[in-house]
Protein backbone atom coordinates (compact mmCIF):
# COMPACT_ATOMS: atom_id res chain seq x y z
CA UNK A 1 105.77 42.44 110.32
CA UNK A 2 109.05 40.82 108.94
CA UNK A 3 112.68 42.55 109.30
CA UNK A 4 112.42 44.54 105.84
CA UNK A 5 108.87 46.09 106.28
CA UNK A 6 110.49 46.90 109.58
CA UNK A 7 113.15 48.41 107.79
CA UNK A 8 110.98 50.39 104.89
CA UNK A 9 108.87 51.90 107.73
CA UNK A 10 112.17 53.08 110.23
CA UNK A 11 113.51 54.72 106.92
CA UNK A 12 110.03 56.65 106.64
CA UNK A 13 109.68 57.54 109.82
CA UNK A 14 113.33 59.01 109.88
CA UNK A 15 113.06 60.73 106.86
CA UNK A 16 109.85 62.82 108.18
CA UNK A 17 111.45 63.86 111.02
CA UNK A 18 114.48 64.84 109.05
CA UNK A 19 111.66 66.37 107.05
CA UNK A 20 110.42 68.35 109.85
CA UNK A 21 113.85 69.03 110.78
CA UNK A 22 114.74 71.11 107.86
CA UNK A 23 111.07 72.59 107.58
CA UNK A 24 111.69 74.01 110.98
CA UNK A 25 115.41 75.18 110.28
CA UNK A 26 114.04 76.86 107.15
CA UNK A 27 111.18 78.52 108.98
CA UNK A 28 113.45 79.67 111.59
CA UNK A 29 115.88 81.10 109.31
CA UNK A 30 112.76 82.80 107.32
CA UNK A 31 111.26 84.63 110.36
CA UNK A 32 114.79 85.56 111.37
CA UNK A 33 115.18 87.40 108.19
CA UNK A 34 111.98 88.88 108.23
CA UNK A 35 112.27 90.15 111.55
CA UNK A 36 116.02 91.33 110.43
CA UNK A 37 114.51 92.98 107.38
CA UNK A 38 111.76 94.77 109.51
CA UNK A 39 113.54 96.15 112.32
CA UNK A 40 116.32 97.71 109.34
CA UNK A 41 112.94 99.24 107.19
CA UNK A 42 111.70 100.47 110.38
CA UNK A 43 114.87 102.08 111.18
CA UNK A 44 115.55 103.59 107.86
CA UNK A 45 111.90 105.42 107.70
CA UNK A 46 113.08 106.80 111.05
CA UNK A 47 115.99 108.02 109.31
CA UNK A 48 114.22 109.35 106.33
CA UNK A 49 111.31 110.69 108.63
CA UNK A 50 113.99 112.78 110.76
CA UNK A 51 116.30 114.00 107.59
CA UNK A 52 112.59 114.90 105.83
CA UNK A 53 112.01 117.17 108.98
CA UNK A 54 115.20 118.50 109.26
CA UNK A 55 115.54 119.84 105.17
CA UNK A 56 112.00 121.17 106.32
CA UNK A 57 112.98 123.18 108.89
CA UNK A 58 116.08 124.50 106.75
CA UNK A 59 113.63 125.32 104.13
CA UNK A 60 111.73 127.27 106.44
CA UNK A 61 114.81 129.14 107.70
CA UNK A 62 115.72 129.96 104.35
CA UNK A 63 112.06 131.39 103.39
CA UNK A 64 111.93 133.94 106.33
CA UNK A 65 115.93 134.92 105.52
CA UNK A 66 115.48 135.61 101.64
CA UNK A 67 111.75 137.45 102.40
CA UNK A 68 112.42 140.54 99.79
CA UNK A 69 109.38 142.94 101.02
CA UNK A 70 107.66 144.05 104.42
CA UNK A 71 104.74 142.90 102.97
CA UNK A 72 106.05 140.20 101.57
CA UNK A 73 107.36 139.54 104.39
CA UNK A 74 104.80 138.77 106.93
CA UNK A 75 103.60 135.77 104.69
CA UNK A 76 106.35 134.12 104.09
CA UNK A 77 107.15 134.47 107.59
CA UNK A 78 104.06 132.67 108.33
CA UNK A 79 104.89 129.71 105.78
CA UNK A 80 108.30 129.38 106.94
CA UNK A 81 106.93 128.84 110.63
CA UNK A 82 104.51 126.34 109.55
CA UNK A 83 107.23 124.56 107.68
CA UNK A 84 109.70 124.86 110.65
CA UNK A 85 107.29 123.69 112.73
CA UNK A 86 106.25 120.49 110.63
CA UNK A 87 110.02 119.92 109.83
CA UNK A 88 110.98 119.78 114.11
CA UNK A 89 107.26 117.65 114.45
CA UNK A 90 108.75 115.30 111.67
CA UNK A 91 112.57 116.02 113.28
CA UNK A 92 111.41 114.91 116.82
CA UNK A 93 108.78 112.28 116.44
CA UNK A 94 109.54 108.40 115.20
CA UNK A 95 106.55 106.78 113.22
CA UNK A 96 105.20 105.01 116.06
CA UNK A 97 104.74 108.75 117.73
CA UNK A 98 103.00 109.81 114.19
CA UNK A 99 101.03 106.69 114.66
CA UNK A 100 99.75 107.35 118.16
CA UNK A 101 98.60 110.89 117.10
CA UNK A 102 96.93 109.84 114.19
CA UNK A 103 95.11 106.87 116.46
CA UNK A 104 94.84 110.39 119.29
CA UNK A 105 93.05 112.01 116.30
CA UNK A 106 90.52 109.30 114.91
CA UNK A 107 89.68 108.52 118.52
CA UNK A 108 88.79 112.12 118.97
CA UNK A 109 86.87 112.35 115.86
CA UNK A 110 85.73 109.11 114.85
CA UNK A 111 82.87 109.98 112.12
CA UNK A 112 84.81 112.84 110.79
CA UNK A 113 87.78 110.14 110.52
CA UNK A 114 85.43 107.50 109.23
CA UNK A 115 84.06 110.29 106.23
CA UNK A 116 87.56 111.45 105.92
CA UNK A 117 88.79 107.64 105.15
CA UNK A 118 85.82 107.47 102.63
CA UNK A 119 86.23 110.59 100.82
CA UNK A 120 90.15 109.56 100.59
CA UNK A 121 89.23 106.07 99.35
CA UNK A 122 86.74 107.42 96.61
CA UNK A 123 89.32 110.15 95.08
CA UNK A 124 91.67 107.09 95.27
CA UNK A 125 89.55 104.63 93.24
CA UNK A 126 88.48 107.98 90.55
CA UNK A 127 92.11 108.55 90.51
CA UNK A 128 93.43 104.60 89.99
CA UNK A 129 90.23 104.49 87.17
CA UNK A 130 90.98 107.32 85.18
CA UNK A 131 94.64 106.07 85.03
CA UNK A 132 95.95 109.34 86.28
């Protein structure tokens, strides 16, 4: 091999590692901002998850406080405790809690979770078909 074939094939060589260089910067940088990006979404449905709860639970509180009649009265007290309790469930818990009780709940009940997912997907596809 003579001194310029030498040359041509040092040149290639360093430019694929200078290749692999930037590939690897650029992938870096990439799963930094990904990981960046995720940790910020997962902190802001936190945020939204919590504020959801707490308007909730003020909604609640304001049901049971404007109830005009006695009889009135003892059904919107029982709507305004369901909503305050959803609203401190929603207050309290971050998704990953949601997520455990939802996995708590399918492990409990597998086929009624399994006919529950396929009753949801079917009214989803009827829904998505008719354009609704």
């Amino acid at each position: 091999m003579n001194t310029e074939e030498g040359n041509v094939l040092n040149k290639a060589q360093q430019a694929a590692q200078d290749l692999k260089t930037r590939f690897s910067d650029v992938s870096q940088t990439a799963k930094s901002k990904t990981n960046e990006f995720a940790t910020h979404t997962a902190a802001r449905a936190r945020e939204v998850t919590s504020e959801f709860g707490h308007h909730m639970k003020e909604f609640g509180e304001k049901i049971r406080q404007k109830s005009p009649h006695e009889t009135v009265r003892n059904t919107t007290n029982k709507v305004a405790d369901r909503l305050e309790s959803a609203g401190a469930y929603l207050e309290e818990k971050n998704l990953d809690g949601m997520l455990d009780d939802v996995a708590g709940v399918i492990r409990r009940y597998p086929l009624q979770s399994l006919l529950a997912g396929i009753a949801i997907g079917f009214f989803l596809s009827r829904k998505k078909r008719d354009g609704v």
